[in-house]
PDB file of N, CA and C in Angstrom:
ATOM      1  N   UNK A   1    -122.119 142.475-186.125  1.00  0.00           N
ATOM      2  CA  UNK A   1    -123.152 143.227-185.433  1.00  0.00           C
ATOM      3  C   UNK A   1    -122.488 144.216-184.483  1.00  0.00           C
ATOM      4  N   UNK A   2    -122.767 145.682-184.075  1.00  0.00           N
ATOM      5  CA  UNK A   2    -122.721 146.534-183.470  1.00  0.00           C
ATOM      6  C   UNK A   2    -123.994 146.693-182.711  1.00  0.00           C
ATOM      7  N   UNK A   3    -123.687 147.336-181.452  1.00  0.00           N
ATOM      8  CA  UNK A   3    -124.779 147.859-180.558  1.00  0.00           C
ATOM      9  C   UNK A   3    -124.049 149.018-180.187  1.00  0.00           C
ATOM     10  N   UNK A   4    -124.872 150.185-180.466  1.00  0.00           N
ATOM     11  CA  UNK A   4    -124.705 151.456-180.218  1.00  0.00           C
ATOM     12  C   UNK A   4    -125.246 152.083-179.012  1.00  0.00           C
ATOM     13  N   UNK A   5    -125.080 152.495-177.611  1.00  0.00           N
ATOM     14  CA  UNK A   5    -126.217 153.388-177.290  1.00  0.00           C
ATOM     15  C   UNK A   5    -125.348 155.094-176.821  1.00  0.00           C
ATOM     16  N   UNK A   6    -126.623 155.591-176.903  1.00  0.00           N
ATOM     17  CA  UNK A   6    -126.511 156.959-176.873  1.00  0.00           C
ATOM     18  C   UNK A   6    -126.929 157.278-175.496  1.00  0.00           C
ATOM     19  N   UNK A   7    -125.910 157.794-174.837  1.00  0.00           N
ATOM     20  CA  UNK A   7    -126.516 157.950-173.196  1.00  0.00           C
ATOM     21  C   UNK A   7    -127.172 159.394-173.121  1.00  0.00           C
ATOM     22  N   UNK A   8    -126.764 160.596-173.549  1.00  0.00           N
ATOM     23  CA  UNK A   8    -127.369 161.657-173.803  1.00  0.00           C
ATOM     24  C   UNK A   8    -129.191 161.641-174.524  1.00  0.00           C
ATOM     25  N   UNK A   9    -129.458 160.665-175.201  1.00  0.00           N
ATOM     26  CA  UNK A   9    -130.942 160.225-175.626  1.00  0.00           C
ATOM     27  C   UNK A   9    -131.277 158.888-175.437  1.00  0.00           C
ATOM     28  N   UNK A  10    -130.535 158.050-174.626  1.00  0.00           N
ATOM     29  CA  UNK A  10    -130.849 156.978-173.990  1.00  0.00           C
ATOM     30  C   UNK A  10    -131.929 156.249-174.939  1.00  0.00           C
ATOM     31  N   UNK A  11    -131.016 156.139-176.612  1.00  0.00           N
ATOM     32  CA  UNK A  11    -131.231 155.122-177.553  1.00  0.00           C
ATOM     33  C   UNK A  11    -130.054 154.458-177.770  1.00  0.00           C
ATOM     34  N   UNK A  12    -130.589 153.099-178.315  1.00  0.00           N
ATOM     35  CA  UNK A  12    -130.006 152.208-178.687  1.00  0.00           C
ATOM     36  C   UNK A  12    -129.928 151.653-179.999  1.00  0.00           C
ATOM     37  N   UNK A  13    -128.760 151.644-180.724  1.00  0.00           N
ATOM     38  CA  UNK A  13    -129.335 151.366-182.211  1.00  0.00           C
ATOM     39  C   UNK A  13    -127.892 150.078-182.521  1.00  0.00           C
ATOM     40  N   UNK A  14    -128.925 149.095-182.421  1.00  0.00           N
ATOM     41  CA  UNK A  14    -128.353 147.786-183.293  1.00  0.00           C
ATOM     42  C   UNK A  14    -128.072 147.477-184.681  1.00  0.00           C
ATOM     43  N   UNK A  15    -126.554 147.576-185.266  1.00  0.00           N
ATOM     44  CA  UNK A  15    -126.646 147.888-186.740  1.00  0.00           C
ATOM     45  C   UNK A  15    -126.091 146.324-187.160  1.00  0.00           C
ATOM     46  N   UNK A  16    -126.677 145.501-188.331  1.00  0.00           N
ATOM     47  CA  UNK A  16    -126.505 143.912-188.483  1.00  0.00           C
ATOM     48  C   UNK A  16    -126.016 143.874-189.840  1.00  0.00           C
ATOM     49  N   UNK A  17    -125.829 144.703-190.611  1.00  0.00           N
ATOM     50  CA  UNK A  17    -125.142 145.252-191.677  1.00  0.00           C
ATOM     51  C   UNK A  17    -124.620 146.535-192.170  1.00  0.00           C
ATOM     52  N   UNK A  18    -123.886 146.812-193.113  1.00  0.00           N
ATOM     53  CA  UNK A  18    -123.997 147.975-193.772  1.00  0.00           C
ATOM     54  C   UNK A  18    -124.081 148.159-194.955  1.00  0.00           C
ATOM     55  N   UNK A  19    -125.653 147.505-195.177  1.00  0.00           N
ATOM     56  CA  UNK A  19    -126.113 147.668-196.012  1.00  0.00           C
ATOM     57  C   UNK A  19    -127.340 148.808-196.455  1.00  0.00           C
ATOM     58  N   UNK A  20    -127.016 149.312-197.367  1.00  0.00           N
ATOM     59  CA  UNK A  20    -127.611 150.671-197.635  1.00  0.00           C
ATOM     60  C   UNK A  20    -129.063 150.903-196.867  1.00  0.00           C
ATOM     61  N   UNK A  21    -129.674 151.495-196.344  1.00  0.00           N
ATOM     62  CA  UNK A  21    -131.349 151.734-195.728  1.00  0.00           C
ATOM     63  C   UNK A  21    -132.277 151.826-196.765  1.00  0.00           C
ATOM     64  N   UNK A  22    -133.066 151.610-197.559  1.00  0.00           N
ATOM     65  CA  UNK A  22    -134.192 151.613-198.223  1.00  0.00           C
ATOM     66  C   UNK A  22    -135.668 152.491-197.649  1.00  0.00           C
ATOM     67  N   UNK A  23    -135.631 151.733-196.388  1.00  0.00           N
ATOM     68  CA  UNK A  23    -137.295 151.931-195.879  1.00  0.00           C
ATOM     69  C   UNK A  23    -137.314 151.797-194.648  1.00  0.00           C
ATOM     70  N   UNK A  24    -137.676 152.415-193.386  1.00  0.00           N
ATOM     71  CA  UNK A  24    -137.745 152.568-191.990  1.00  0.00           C
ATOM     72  C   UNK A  24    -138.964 152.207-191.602  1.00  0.00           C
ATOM     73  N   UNK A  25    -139.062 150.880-190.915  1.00  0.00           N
ATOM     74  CA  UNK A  25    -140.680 150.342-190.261  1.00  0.00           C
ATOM     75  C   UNK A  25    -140.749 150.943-188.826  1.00  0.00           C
ATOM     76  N   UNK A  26    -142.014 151.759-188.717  1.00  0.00           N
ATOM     77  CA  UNK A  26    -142.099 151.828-187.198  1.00  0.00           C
ATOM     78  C   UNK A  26    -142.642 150.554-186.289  1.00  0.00           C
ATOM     79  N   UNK A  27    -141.908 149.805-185.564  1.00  0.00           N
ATOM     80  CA  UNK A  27    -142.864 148.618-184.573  1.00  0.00           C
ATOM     81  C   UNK A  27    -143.577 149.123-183.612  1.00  0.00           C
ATOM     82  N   UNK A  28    -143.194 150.395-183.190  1.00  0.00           N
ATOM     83  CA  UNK A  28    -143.842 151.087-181.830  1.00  0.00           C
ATOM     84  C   UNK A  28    -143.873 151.738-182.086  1.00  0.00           C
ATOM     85  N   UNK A  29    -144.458 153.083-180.983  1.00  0.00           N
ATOM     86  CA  UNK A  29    -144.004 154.440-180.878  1.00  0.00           C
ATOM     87  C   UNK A  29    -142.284 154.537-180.327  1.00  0.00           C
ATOM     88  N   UNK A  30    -141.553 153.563-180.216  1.00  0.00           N
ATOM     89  CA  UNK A  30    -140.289 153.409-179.849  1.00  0.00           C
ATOM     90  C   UNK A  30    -139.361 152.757-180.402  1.00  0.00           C
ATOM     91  N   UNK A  31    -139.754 151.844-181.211  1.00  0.00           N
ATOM     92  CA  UNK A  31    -138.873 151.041-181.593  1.00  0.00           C
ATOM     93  C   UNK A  31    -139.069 150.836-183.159  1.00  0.00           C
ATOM     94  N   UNK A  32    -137.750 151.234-183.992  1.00  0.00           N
ATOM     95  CA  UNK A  32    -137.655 151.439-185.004  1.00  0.00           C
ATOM     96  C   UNK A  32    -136.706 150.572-186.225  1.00  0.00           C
ATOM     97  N   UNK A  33    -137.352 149.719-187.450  1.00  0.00           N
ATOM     98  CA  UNK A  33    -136.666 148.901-187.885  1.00  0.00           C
ATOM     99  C   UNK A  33    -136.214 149.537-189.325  1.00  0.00           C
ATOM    100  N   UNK A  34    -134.767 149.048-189.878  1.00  0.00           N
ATOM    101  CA  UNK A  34    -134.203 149.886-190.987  1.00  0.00           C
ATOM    102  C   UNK A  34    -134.316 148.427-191.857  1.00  0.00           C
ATOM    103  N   UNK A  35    -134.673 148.927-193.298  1.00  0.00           N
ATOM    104  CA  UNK A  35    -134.964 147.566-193.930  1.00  0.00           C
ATOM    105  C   UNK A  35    -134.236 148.180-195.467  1.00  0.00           C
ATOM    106  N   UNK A  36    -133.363 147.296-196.160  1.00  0.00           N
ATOM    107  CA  UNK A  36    -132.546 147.161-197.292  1.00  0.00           C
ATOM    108  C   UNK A  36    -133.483 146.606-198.687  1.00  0.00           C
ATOM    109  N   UNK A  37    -133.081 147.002-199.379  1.00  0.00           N
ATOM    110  CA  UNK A  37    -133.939 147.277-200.726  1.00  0.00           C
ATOM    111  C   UNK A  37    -134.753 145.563-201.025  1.00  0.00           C
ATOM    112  N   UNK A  38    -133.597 144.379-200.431  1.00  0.00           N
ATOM    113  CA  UNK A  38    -134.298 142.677-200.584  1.00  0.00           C
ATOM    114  C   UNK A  38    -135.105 142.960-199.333  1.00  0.00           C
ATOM    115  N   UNK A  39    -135.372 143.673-198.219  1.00  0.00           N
ATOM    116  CA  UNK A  39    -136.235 143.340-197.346  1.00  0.00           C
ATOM    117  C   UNK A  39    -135.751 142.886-195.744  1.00  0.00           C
ATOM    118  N   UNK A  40    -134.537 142.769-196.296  1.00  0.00           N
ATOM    119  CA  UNK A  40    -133.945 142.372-194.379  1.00  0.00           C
ATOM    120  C   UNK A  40    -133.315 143.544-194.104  1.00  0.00           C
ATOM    121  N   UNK A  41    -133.275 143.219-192.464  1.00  0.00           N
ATOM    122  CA  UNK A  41    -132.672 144.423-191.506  1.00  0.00           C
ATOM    123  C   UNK A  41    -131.815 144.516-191.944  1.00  0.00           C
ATOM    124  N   UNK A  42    -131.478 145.799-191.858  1.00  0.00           N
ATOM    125  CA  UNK A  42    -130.094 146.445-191.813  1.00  0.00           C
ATOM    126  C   UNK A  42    -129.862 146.662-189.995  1.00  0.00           C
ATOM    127  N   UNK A  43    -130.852 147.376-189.504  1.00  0.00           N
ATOM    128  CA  UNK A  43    -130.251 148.299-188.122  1.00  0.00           C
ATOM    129  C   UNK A  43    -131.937 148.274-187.465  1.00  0.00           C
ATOM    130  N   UNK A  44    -131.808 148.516-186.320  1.00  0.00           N
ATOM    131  CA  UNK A  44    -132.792 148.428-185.507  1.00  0.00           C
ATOM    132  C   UNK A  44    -132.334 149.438-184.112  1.00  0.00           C
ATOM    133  N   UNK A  45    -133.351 151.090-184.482  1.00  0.00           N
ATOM    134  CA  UNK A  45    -133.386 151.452-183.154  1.00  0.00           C
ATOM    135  C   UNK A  45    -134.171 151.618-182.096  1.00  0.00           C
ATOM    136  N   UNK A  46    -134.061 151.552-180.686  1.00  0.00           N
ATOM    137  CA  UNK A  46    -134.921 151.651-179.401  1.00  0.00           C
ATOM    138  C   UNK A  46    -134.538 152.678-179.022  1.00  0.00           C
ATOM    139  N   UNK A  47    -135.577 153.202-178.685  1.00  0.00           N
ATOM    140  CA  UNK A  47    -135.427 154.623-178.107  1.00  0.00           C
ATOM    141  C   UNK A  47    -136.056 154.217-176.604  1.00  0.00           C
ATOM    142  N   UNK A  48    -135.542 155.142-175.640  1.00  0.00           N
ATOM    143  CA  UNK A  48    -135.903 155.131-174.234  1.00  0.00           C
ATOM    144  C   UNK A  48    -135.475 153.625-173.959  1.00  0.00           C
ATOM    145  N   UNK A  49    -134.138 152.797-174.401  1.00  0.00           N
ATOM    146  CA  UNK A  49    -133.703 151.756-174.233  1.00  0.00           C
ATOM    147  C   UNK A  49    -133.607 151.245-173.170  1.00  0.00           C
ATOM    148  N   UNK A  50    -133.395 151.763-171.829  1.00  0.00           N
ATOM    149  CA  UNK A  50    -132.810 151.219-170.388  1.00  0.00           C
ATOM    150  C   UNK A  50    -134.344 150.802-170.130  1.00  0.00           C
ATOM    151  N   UNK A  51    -135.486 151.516-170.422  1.00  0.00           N
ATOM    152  CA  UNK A  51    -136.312 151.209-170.045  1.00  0.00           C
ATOM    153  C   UNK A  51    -137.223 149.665-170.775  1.00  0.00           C
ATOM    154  N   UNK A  52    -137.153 150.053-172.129  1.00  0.00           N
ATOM    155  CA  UNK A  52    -137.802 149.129-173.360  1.00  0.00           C
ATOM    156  C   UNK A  52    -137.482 147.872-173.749  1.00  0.00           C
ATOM    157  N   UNK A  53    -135.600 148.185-173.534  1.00  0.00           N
ATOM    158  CA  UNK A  53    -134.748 146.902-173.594  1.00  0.00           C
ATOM    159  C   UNK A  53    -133.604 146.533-172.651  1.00  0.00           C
ATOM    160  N   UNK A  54    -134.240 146.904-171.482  1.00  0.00           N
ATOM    161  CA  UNK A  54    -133.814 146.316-170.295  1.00  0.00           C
ATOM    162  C   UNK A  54    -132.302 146.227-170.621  1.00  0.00           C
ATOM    163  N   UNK A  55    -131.358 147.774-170.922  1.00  0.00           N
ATOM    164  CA  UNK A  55    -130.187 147.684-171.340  1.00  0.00           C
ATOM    165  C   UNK A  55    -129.273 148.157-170.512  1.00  0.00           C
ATOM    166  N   UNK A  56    -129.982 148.197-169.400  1.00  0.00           N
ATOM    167  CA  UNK A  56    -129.296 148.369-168.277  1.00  0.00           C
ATOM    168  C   UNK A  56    -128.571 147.291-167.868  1.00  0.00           C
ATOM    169  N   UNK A  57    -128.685 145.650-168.659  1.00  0.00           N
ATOM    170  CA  UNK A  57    -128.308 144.808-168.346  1.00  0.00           C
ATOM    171  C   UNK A  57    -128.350 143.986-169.483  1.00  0.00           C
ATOM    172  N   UNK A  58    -126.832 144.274-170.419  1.00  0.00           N
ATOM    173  CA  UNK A  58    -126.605 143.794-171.900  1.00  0.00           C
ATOM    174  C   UNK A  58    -125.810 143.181-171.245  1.00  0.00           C
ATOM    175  N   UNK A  59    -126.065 141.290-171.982  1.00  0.00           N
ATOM    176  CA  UNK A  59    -125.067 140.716-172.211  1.00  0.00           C
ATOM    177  C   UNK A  59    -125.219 139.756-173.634  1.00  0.00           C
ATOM    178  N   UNK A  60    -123.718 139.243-174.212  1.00  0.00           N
ATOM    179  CA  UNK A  60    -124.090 138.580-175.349  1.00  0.00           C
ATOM    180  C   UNK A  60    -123.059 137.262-175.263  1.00  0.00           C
ATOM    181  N   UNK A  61    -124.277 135.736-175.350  1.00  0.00           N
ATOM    182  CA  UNK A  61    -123.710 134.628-174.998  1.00  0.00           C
ATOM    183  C   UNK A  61    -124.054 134.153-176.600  1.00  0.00           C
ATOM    184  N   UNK A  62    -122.906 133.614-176.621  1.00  0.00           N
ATOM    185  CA  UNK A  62    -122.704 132.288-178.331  1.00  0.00           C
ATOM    186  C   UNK A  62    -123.381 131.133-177.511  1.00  0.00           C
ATOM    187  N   UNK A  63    -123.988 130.235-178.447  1.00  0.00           N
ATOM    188  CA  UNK A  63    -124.773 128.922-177.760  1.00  0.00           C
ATOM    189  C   UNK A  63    -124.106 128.252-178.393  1.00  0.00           C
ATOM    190  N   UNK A  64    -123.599 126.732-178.542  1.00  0.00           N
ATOM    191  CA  UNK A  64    -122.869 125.809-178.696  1.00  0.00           C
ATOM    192  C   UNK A  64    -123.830 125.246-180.171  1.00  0.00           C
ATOM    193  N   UNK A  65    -123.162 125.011-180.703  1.00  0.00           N
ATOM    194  CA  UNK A  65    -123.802 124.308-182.076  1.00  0.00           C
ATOM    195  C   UNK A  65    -124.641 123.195-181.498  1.00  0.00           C
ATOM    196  N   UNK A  66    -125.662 122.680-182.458  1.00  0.00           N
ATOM    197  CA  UNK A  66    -126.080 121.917-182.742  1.00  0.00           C
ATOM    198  C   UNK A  66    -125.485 120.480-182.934  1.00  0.00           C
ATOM    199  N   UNK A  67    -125.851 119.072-182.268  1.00  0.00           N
ATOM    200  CA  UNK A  67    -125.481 118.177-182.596  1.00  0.00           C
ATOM    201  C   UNK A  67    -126.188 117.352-184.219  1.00  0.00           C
ATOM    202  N   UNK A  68    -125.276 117.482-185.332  1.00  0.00           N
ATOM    203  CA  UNK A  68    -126.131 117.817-186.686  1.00  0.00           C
ATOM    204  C   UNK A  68    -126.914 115.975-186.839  1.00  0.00           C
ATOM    205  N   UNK A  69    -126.303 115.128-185.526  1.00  0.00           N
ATOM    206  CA  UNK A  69    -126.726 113.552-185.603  1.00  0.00           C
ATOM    207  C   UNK A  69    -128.433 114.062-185.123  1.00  0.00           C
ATOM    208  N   UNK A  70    -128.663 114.780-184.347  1.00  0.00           N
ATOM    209  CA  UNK A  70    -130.119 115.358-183.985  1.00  0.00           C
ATOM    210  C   UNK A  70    -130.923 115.891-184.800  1.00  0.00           C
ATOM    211  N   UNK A  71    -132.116 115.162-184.676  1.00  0.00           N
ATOM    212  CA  UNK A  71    -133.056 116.307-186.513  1.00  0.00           C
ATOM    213  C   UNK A  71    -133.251 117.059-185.581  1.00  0.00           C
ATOM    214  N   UNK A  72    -134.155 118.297-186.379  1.00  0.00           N
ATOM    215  CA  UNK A  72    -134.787 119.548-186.086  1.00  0.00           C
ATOM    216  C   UNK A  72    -135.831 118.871-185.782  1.00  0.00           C
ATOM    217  N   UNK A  73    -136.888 119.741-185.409  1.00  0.00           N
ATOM    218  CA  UNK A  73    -137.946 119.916-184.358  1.00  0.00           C
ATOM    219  C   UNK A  73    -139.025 119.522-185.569  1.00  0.00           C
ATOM    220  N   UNK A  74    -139.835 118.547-185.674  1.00  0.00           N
ATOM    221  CA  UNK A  74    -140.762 118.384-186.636  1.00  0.00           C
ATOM    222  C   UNK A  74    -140.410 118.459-187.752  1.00  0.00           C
ATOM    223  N   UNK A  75    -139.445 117.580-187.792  1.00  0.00           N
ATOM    224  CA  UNK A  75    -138.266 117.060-188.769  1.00  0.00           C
ATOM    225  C   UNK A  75    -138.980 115.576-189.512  1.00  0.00           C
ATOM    226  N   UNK A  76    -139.414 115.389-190.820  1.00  0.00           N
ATOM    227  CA  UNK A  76    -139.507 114.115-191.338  1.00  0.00           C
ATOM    228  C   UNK A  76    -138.543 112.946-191.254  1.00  0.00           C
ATOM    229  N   UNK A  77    -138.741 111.829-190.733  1.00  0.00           N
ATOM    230  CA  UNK A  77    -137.321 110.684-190.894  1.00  0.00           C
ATOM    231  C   UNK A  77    -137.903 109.797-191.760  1.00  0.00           C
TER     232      UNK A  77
END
C-alpha cells in the first residue's frame, strides 16, 4: 500500500494495488474509489483530504495477530 498526497490540491490518493483501473465509483462529491475488472479496489482518492480525512494527522499501526486458540465473534463450537 502507498499513500500519496498532493499538497498543491490537497488530495490524497491511496493506491492497494497495481492493478489495472476498470471503473471509478464516486462515494461523494469527494471521495473517489478505483475498482479492477474482479471488482476490488485498486486506489482510493480524497480530495480536500486535511479536511475529509483528518490527514493532518496520518498514522499507521500493525495490530498484533490474533490468538488462533480464540474463535471469531459468532463463531459455531
Amino acid at each position: 500500500m502507498r499513500v500519496k498526497y498532493f499538497y498543491d490540491t490537497d488530495t490524497a490518493l491511496m493506491e492497494f494495488t497495481d492493478k489495472e483501473i476498470s471503473e471509478t465509483r464516486e462515494l461523494s462529491e469527494n471521495i473517489y474509489v478505483d475498482i479492477d475488472q474482479d471488482g476490488n479496489v485498486v486506489s482510493m482518492t480524497i480530495e480536500h483530504a486535511k479536511v475529509n480525512a483528518g490527514l493532518w494527522e496520518f498514522s499507521y499501526q500493525e495490530m498484533p495477530r490474533r490468538d488462533p486458540k480464540i474463535p471469531e465473534q459468532g463463531a459455531v463450537r
